[in-house]
C-alpha atoms as a PDB file:
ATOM      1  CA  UNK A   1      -1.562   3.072  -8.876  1.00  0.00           C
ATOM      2  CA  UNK A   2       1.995   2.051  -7.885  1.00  0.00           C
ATOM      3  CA  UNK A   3       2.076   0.742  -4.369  1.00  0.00           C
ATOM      4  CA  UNK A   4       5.960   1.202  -4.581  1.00  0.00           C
ATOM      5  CA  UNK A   5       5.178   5.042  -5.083  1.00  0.00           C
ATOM      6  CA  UNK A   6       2.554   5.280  -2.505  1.00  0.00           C
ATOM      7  CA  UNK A   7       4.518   3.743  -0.096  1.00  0.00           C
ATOM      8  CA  UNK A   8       8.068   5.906  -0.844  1.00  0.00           C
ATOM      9  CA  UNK A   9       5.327   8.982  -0.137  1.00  0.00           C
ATOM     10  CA  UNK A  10       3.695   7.929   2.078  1.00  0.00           C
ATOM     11  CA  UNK A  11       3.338  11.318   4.037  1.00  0.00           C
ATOM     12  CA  UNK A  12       1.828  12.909   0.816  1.00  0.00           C
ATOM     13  CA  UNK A  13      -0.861  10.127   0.458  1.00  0.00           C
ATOM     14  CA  UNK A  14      -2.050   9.495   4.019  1.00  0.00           C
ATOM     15  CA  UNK A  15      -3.581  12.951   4.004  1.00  0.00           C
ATOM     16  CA  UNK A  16      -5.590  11.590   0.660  1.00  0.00           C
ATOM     17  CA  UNK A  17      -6.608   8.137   2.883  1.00  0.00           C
ATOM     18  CA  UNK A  18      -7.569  10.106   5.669  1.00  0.00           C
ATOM     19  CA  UNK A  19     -10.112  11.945   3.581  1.00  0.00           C
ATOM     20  CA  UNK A  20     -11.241   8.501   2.179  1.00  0.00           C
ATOM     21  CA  UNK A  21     -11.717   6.336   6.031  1.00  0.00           C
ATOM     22  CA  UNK A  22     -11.878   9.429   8.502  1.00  0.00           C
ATOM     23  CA  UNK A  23     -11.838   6.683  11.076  1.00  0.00           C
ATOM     24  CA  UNK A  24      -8.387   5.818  10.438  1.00  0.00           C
ATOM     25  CA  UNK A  25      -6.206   7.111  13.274  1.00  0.00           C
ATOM     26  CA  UNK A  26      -2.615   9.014  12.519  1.00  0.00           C
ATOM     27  CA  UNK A  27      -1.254   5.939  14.605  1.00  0.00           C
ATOM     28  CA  UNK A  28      -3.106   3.381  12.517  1.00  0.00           C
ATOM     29  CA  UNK A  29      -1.719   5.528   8.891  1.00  0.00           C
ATOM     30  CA  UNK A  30       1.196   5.485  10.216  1.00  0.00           C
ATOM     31  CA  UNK A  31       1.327   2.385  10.663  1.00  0.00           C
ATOM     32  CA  UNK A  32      -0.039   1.033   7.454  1.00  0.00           C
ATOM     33  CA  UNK A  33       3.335   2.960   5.832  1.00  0.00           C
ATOM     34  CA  UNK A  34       1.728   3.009   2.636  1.00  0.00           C
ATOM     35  CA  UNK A  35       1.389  -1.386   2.405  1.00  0.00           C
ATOM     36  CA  UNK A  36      -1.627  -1.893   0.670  1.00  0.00           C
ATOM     37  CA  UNK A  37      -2.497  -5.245   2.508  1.00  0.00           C
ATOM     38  CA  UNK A  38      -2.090  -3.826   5.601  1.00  0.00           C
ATOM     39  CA  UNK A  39      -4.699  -0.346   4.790  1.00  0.00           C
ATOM     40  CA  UNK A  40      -6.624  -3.304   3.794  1.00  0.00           C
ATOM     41  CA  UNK A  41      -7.211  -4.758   7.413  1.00  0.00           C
ATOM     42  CA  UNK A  42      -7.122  -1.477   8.741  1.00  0.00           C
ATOM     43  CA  UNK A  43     -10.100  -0.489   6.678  1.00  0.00           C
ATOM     44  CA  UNK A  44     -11.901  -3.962   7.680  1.00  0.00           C
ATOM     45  CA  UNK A  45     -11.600  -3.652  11.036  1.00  0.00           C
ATOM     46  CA  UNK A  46     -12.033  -0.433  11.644  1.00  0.00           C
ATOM     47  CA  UNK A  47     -15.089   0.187   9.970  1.00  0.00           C
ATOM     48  CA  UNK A  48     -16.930  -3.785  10.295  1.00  0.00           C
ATOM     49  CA  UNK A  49     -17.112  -4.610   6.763  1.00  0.00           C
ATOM     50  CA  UNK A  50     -15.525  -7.737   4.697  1.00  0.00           C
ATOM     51  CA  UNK A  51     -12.397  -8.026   2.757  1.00  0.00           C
ATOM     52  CA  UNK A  52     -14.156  -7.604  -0.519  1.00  0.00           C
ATOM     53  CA  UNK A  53     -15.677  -4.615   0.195  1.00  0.00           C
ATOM     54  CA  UNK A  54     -12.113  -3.092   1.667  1.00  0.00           C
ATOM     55  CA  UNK A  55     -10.806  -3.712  -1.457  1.00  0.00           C
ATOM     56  CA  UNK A  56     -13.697  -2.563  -3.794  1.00  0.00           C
ATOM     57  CA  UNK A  57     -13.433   0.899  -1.803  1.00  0.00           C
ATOM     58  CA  UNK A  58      -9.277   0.684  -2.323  1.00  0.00           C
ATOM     59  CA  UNK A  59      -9.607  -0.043  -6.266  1.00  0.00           C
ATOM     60  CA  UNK A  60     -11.977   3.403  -6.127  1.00  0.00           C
ATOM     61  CA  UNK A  61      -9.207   5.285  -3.612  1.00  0.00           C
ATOM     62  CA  UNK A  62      -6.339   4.037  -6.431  1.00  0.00           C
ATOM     63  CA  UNK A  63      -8.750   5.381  -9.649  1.00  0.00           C
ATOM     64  CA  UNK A  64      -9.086   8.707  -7.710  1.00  0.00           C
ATOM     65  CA  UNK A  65      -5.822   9.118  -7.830  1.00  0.00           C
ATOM     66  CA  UNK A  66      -4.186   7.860 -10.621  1.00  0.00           C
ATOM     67  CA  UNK A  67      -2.677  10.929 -11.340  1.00  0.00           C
ATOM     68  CA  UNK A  68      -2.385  12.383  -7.874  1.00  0.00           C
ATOM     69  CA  UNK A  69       1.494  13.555  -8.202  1.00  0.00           C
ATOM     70  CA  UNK A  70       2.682  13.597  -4.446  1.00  0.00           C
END
């Protein structure tokens, strides 16, 4: 998954996040813009777990939609 892409749509794809972390606020996606590193944090924090596992559940969020055309 581009991160460019994401980010340029980021209205389309934080509908697709919020299904992923329900936790996630619309003030914390909006925030997070679409920058990888910073859903990253937001993931960690929010939900208590470590950076690996924020990114493990990312890498599955970016392979569910690969071909997610916004």
């Amino acid at each position: 998954m581009n991160w460019d892409i994401v980010e340029g749509n980021w209205k389309q794809f934080k509908g697709k996040a919020k299904e992923q972390w329900g936790k996630l606020t619309d003030d914390s996606l909006d925030i997070i813009a679409g920058k990888r590193d910073q859903l990253s944090g937001k993931v960690q924090e929010t939900y208590g777990i470590s950076k690996d596992e924020a990114e493990k559940q990312i890498r599955e969020f970016e392979d569910r939609n690969r071909d997610y055309k916004p």
